[in-house]
Protein backbone atom coordinates (compact mmCIF):
# COMPACT_ATOMS: atom_id res chain seq x y z
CA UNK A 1 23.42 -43.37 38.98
CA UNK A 2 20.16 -44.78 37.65
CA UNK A 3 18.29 -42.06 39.17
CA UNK A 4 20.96 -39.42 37.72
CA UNK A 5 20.10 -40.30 34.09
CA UNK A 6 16.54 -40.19 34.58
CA UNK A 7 16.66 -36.76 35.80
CA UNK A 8 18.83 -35.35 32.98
CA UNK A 9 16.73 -37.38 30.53
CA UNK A 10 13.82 -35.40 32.11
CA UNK A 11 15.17 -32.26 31.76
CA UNK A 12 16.42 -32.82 28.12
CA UNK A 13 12.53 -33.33 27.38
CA UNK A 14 11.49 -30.46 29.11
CA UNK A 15 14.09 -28.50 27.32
CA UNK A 16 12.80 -29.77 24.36
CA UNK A 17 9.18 -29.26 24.73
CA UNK A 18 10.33 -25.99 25.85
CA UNK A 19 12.07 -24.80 22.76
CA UNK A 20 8.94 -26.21 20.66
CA UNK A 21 6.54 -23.99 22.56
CA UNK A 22 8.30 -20.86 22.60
CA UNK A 23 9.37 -21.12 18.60
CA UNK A 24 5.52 -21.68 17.84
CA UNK A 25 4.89 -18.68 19.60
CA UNK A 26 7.82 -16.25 18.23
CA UNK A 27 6.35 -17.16 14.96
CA UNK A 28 2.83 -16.27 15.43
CA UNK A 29 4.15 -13.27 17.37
CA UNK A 30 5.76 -12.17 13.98
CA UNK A 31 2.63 -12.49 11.94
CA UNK A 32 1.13 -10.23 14.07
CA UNK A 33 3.64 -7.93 14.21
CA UNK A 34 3.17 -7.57 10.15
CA UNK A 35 -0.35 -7.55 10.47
CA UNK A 36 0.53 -4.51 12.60
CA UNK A 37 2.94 -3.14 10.35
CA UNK A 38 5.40 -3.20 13.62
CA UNK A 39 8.34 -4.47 10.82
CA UNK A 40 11.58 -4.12 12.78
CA UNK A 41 10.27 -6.14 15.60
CA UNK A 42 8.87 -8.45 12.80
CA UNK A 43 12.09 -9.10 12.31
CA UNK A 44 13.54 -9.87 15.12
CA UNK A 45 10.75 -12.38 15.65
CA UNK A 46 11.58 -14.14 12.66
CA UNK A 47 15.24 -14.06 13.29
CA UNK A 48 14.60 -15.28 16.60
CA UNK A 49 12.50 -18.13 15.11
CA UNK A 50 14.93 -19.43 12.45
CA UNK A 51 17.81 -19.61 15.69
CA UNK A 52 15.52 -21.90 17.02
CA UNK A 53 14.57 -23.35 13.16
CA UNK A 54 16.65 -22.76 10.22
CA UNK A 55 14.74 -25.12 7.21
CA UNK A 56 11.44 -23.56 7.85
CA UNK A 57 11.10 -21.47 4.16
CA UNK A 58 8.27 -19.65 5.29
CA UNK A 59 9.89 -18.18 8.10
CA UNK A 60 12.86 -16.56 5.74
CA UNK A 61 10.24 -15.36 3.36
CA UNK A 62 8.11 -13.82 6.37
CA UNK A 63 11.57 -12.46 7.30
CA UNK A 64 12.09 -11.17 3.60
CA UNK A 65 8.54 -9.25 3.96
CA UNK A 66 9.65 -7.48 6.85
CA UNK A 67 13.11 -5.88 4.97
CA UNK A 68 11.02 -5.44 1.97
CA UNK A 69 8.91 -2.97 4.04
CA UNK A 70 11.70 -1.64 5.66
CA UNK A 71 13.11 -1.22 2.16
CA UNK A 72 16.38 -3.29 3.21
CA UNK A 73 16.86 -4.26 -0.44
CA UNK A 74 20.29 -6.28 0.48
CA UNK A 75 19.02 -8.40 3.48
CA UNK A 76 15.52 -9.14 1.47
CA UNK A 77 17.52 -10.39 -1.20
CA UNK A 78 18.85 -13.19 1.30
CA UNK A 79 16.12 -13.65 3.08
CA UNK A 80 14.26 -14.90 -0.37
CA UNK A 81 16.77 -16.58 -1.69
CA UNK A 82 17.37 -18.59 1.47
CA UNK A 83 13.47 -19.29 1.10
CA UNK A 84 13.81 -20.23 -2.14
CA UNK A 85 16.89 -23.02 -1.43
CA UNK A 86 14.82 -24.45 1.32
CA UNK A 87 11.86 -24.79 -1.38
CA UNK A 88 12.80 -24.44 -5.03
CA UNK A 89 8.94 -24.33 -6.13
CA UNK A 90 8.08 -21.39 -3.79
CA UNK A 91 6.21 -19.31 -6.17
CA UNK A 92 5.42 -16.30 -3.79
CA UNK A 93 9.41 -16.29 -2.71
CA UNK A 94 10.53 -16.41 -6.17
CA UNK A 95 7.87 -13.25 -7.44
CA UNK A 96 9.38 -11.18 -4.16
CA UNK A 97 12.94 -11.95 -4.91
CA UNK A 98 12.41 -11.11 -8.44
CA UNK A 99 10.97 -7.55 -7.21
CA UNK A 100 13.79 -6.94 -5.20
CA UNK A 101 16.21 -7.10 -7.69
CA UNK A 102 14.35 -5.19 -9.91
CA UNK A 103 14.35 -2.90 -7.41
CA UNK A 104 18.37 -2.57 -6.98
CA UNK A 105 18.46 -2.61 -10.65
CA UNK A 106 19.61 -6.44 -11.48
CA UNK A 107 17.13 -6.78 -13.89
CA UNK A 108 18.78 -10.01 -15.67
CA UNK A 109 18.45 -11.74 -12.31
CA UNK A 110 14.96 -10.35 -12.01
CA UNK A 111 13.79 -11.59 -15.33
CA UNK A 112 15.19 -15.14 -14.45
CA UNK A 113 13.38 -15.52 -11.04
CA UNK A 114 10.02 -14.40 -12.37
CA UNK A 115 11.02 -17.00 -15.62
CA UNK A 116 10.98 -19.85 -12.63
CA UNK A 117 7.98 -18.45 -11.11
CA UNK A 118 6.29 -19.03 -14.20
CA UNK A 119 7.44 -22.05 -14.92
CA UNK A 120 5.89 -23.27 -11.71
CA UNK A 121 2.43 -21.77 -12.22
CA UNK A 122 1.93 -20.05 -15.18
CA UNK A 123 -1.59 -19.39 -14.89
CA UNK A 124 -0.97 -16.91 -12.34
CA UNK A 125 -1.15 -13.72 -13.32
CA UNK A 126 1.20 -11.96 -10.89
CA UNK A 127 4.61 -13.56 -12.29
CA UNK A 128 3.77 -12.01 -15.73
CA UNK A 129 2.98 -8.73 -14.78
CA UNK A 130 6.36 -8.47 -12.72
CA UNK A 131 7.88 -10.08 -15.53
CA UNK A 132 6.68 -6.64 -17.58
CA UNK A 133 8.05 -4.41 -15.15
CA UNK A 134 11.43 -6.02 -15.26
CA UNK A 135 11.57 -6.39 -19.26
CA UNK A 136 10.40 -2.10 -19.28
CA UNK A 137 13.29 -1.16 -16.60
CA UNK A 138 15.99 -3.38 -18.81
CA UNK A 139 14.78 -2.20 -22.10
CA UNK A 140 13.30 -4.69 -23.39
CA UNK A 141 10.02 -3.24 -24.60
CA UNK A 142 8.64 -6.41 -27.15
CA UNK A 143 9.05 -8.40 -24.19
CA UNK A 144 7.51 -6.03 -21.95
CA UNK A 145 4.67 -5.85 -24.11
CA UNK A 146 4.20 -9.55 -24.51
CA UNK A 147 4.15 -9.99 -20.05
CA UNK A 148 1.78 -7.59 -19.65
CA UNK A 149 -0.47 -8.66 -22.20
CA UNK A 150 0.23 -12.32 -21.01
CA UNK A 151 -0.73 -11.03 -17.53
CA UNK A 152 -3.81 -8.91 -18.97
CA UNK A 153 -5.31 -12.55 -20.56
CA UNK A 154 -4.90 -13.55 -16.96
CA UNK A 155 -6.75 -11.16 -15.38
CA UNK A 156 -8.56 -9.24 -17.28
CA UNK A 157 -8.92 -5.01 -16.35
CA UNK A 158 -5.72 -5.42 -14.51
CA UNK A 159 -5.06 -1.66 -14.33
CA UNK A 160 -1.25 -2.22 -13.55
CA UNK A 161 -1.40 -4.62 -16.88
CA UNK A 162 -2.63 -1.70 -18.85
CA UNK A 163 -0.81 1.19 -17.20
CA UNK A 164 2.70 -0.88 -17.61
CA UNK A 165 1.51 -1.33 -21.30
CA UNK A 166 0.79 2.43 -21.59
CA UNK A 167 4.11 3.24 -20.22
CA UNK A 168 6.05 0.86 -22.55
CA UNK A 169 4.08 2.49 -25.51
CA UNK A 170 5.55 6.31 -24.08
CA UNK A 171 8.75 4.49 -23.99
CA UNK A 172 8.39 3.65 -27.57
CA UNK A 173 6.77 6.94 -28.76
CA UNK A 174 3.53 5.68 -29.93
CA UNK A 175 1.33 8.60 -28.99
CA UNK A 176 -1.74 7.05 -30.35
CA UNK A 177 -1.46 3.48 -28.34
CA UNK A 178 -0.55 5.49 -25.11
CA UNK A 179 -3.89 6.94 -25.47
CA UNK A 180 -5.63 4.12 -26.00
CA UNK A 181 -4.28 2.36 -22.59
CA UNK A 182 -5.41 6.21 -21.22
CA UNK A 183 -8.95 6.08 -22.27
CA UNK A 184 -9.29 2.38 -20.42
CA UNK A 185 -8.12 3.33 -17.08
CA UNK A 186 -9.92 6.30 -17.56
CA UNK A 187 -12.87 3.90 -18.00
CA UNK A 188 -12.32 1.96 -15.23
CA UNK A 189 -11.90 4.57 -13.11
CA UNK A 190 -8.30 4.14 -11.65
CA UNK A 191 -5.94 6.70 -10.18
CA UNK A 192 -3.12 5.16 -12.41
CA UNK A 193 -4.86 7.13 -15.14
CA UNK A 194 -3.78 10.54 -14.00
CA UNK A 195 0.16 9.21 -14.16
CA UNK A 196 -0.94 7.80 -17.58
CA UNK A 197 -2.18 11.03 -18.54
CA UNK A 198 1.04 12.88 -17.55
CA UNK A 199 3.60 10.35 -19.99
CA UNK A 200 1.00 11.24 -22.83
CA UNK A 201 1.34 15.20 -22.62
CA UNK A 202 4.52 14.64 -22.49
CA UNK A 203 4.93 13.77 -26.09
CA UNK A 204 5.11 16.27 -28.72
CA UNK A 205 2.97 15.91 -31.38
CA UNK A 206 5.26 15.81 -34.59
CA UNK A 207 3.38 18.62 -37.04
CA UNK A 208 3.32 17.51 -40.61
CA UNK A 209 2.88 19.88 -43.42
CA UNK A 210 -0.84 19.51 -44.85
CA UNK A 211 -1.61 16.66 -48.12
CA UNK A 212 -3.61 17.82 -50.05
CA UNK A 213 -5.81 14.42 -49.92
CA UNK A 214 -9.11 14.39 -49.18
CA UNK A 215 -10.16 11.62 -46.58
CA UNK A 216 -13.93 10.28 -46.47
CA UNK A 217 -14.81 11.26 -42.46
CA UNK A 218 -16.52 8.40 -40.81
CA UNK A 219 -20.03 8.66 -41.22
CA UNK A 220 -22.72 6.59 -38.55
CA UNK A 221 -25.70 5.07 -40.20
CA UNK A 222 -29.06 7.22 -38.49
CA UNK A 223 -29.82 3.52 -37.29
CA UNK A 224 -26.02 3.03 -35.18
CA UNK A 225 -26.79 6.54 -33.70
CA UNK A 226 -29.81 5.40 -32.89
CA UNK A 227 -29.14 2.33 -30.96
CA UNK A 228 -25.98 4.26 -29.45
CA UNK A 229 -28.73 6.42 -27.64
CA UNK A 230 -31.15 3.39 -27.04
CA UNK A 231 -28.48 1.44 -25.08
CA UNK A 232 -27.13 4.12 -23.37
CA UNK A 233 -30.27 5.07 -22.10
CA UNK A 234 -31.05 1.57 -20.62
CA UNK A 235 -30.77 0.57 -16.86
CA UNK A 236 -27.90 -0.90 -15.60
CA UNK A 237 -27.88 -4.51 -16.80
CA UNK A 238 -26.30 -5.79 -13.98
CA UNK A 239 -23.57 -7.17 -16.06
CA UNK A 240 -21.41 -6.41 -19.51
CA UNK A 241 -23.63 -6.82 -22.61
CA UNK A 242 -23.13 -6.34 -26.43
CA UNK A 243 -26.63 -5.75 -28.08
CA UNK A 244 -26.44 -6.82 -31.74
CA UNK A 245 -27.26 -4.17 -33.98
CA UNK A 246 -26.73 -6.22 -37.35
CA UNK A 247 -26.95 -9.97 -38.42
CA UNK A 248 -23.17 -11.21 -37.44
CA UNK A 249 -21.42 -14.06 -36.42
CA UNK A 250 -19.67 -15.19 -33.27
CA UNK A 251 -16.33 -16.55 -34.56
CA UNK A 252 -13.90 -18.90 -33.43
CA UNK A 253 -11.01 -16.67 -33.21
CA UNK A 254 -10.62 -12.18 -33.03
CA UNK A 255 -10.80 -12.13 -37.09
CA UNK A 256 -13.38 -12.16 -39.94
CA UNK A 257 -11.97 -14.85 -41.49
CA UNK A 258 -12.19 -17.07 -38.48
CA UNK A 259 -14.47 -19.82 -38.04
CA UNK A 260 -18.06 -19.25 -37.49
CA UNK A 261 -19.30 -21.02 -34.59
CA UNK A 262 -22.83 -19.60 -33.98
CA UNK A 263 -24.90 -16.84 -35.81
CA UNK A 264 -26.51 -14.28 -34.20
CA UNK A 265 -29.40 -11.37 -35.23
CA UNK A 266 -30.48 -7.97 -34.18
CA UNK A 267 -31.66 -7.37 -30.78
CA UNK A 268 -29.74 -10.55 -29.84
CA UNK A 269 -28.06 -9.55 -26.14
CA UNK A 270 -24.13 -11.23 -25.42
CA UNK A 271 -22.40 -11.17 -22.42
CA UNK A 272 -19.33 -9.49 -22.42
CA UNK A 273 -16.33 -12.06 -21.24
CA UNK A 274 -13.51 -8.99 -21.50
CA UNK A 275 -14.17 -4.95 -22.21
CA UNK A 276 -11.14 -4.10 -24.29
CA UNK A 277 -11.52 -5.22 -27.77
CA UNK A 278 -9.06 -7.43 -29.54
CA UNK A 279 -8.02 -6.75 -33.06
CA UNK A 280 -11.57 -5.13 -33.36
CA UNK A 281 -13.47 -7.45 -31.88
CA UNK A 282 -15.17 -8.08 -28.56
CA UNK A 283 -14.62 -11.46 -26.28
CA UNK A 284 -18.78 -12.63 -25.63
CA UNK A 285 -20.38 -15.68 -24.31
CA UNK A 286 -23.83 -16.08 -25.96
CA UNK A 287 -26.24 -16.75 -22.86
CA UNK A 288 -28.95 -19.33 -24.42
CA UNK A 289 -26.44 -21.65 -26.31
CA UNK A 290 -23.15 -21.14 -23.98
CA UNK A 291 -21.02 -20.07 -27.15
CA UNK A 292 -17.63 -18.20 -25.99
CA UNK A 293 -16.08 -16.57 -29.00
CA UNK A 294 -15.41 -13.21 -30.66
CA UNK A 295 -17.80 -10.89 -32.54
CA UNK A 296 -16.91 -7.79 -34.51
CA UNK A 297 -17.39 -4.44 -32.47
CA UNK A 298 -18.93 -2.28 -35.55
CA UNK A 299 -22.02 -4.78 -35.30
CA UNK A 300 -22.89 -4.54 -31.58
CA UNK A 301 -23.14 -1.49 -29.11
CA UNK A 302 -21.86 -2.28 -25.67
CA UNK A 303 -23.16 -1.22 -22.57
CA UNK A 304 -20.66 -1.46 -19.20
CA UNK A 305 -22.30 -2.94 -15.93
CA UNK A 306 -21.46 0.32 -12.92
CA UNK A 307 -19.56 -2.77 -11.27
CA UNK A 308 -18.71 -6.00 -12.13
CA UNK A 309 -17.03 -6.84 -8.62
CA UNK A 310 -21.08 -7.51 -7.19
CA UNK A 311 -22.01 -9.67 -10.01
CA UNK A 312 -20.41 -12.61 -9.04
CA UNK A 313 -21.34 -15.18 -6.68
CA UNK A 314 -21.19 -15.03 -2.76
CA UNK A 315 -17.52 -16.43 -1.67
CA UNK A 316 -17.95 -18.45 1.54
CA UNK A 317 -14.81 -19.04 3.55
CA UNK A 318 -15.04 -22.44 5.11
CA UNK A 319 -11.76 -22.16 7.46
CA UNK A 320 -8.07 -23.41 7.28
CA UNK A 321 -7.45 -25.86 5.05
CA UNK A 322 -5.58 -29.35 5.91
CA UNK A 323 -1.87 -27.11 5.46
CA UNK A 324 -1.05 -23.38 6.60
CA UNK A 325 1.57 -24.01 3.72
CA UNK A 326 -0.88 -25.21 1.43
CA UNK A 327 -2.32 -23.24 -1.69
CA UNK A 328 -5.97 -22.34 -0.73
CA UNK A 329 -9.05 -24.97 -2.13
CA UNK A 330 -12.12 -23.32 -3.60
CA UNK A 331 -15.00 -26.09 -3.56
CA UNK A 332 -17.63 -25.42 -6.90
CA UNK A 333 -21.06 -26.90 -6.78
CA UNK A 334 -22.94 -27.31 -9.90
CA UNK A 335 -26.80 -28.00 -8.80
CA UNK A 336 -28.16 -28.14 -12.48
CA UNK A 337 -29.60 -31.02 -13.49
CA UNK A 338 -28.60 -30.97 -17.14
CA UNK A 339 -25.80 -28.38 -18.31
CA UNK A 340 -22.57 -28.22 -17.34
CA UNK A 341 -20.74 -25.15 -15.78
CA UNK A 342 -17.98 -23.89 -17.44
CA UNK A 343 -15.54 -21.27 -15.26
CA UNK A 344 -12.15 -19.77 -16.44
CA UNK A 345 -10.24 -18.38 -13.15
CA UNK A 346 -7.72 -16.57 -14.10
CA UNK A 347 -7.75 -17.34 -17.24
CA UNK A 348 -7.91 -21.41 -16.69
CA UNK A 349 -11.07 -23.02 -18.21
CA UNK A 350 -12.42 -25.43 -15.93
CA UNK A 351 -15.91 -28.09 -16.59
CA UNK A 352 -18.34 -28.81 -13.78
CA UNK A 353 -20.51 -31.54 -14.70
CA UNK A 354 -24.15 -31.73 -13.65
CA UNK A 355 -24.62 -32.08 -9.86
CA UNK A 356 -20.94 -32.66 -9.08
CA UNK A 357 -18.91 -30.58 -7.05
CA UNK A 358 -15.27 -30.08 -7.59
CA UNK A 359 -12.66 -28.81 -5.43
CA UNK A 360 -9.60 -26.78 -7.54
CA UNK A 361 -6.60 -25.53 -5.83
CA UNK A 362 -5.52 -22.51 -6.96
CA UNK A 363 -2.59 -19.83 -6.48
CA UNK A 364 -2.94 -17.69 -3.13
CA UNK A 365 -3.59 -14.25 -3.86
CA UNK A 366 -5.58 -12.10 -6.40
CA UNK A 367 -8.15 -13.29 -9.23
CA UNK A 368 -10.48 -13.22 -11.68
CA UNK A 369 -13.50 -16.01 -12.50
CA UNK A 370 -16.23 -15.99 -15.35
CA UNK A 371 -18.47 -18.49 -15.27
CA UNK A 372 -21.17 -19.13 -17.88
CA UNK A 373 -23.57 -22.39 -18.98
CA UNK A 374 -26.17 -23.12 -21.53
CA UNK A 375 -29.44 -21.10 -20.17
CA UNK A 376 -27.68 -19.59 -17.75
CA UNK A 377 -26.49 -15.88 -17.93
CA UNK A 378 -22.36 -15.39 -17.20
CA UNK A 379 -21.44 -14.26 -14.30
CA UNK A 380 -18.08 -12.35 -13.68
CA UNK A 381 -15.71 -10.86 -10.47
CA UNK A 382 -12.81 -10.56 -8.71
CA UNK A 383 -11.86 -12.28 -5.35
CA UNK A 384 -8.53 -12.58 -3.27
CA UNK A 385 -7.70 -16.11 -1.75
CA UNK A 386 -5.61 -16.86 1.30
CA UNK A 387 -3.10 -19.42 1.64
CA UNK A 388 -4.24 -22.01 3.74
CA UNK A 389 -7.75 -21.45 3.22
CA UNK A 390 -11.06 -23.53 1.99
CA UNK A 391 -13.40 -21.54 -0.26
CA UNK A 392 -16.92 -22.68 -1.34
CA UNK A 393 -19.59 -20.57 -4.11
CA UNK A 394 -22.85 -20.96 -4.44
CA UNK A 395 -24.15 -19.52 -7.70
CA UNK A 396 -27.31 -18.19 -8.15
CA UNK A 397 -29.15 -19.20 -11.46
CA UNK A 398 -30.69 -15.83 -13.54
CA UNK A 399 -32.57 -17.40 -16.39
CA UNK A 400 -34.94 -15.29 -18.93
């Protein structure tokens, strides 16, 4: 009898370590299988995987990517909200199930998934921009504008931030800010421009009979036309600069009345922290003091690096991280011996004191850093992160 038990106690463990095994390797068989864009065996793998186990949340999102690129709206729907039960503070789950219903056209369910999204990390700018998308398909065009823009702060020359904000402006009629989102993507180069460009011809140009009031054309000084030509003619900088053209002031906030933080003079070179102007006035970060602020674009004459995306620092990937579930860690190492290191990613300001490193977890997915310091000329890119993951930069110094 003795002997009986031990046998079926063996087998129970076998079974066991069995069923362990093979669900370990039905999941990795699945990743694969989406890395190979095979997505209805995908999903059987998955399914397979949550017979075996049910509570695993990445396993019904993984399952929700699959019907998402099958385009089975209904069974997505499930599979993220399943995802999203099993772990309430999935960010990625809740963005995908909020694209899904905007997709089928339940926007108000849309809207309040990407709301919880946001809630959870609301420095990411992915939530927002969805968020924009959602608000534009229901109608709701001040809210629209206020995502993308949200999104735009986020991650600045987002082209689907400024396209969605062109295409809420055609919703609205506004000929004039339609072309101004135009002439940016335009600048940036990106194929969204041509769909842009479409909307805007589109509109008919109301014709008003002729006033008979004379208007005072804009006139350039000989010296701004002048220092248009100088700066265009200049090498590439190797990043975004505004070259002062007049004595002016760096200001606290986008407006002449706001505070003054630092004066600058003629022939005085900022960096460039954003290349749309706000309200008339540029975003800079003055290199030799480290003074972030805003400056009025009639007194400086910008001049766009070819491509900010190589003047940022090298991105090492160190390996997995302690968690395949975990957000990925990028490790900064400050090796001045005086200044701090200030860095905004995403639009998050973070301090790096004087030979310290820090480690910052931060959303899987796409991003944007500037970094900048006393002495020390910004620096500015865009990187994508994997989940999992351990990141470390190593900044090289450019002094003048």
């Amino acid at each position: 009898m003795k002997t009986f038990i031990k046998l079926i106690l063996v087998l129970w463990l076998t079974a066991v370590f069995s069923f362990a095994q093979n669900s370990e390797e039905i999941f990795n068989r699945g990743l694969e299988n989406i890395k190979a864009k095979k997505y209805a065996a995908c999903v059987s793998d998955f399914k397979a995987y949550i017979a075996y186990e049910p509570e695993v949340p990445q396993a019904h999102f993984n399952l929700g990517l699959c019907y998402t690129e099958l385009e089975n709206h209904a069974d997505a729907v499930t599979a993220y909200r399943e995802a999203v039960r099993l772990k309430p503070d999935y960010y990625a789950a809740l963005v995908q199930l909020g694209n899904e219903l905007d997709v089928t056209g339940s926007y108000t369910q849309a809207i309040s998934a990407y709301n919880k999204a946001i809630r959870i990390d609301p420095n990411n700018y992915s939530a927002h921009l969805e968020l924009g998308v959602a608000h534009n398909n229901a109608g709701k065009y001040l809210q629209a504008l206020t995502s993308y823009k949200t999104a735009l702060l986020r991650d600045p020359d987002n082209t689907s931030a400024i396209y969605g904000i062109g295409l809420v402006q055609y919703n609205l009629k506004n000929k004039a800010e339609v072309k101004k989102q135009l002439d940016y993507l335009i600048l940036l180069g990106d194929d969204k421009a041509d769909l842009l460009q479409t909307k805007y011809d589109s509109l008919q140009t109301v014709v008003k009979p002729p006033v008979q009031v004379v208007k005072k054309p804009v006139v350039k000084t000989a010296q701004r036309i002048k220092d248009e030509r100088d700066v265009a003619a200049m090498n590439d900088l190797g990043f975004d600069g505004a070259f002062v053209t007049v004595v002016s002031s760096i200001r606290e906030t986008a407006a002449r009345a706001g505070k003054v933080l630092l004066a600058v003079k003629r022939n005085d070179i900022l960096s460039l922290v954003a290349r749309a102007e706000e309200n008339g006035f540029y975003k800079v970060v003055d290199e030799k003091s480290g003074v972030e602020g805003y400056i009025a674009g009639s007194t400086v004459v910008v001049k766009f690096t070819g491509n900010t995306e190589n003047t940022g620092p090298q991105l090492n990937d160190e390996g997995a991280g302690e968690s395949v579930l975990a957000n990925p860690v990028v490790s900064i190492s400050n090796g001045e011996t005086k200044t701090t290191l200030k860095i905004r990613l995403n639009g998050t300001l973070y301090l790096i004191p004087p030979q310290t490193t820090k480690d910052i977890s931060v959303t899987a997915g796409k991003f944007t850093y500037y970094g900048w310091s006393p002495g020390i000329r910004p620096t500015s890119g865009k990187s994508t992160l994997e989940k999992g993951r351990r990141y470390s930069w190593s900044f090289k110094i450019y002094r003048r």
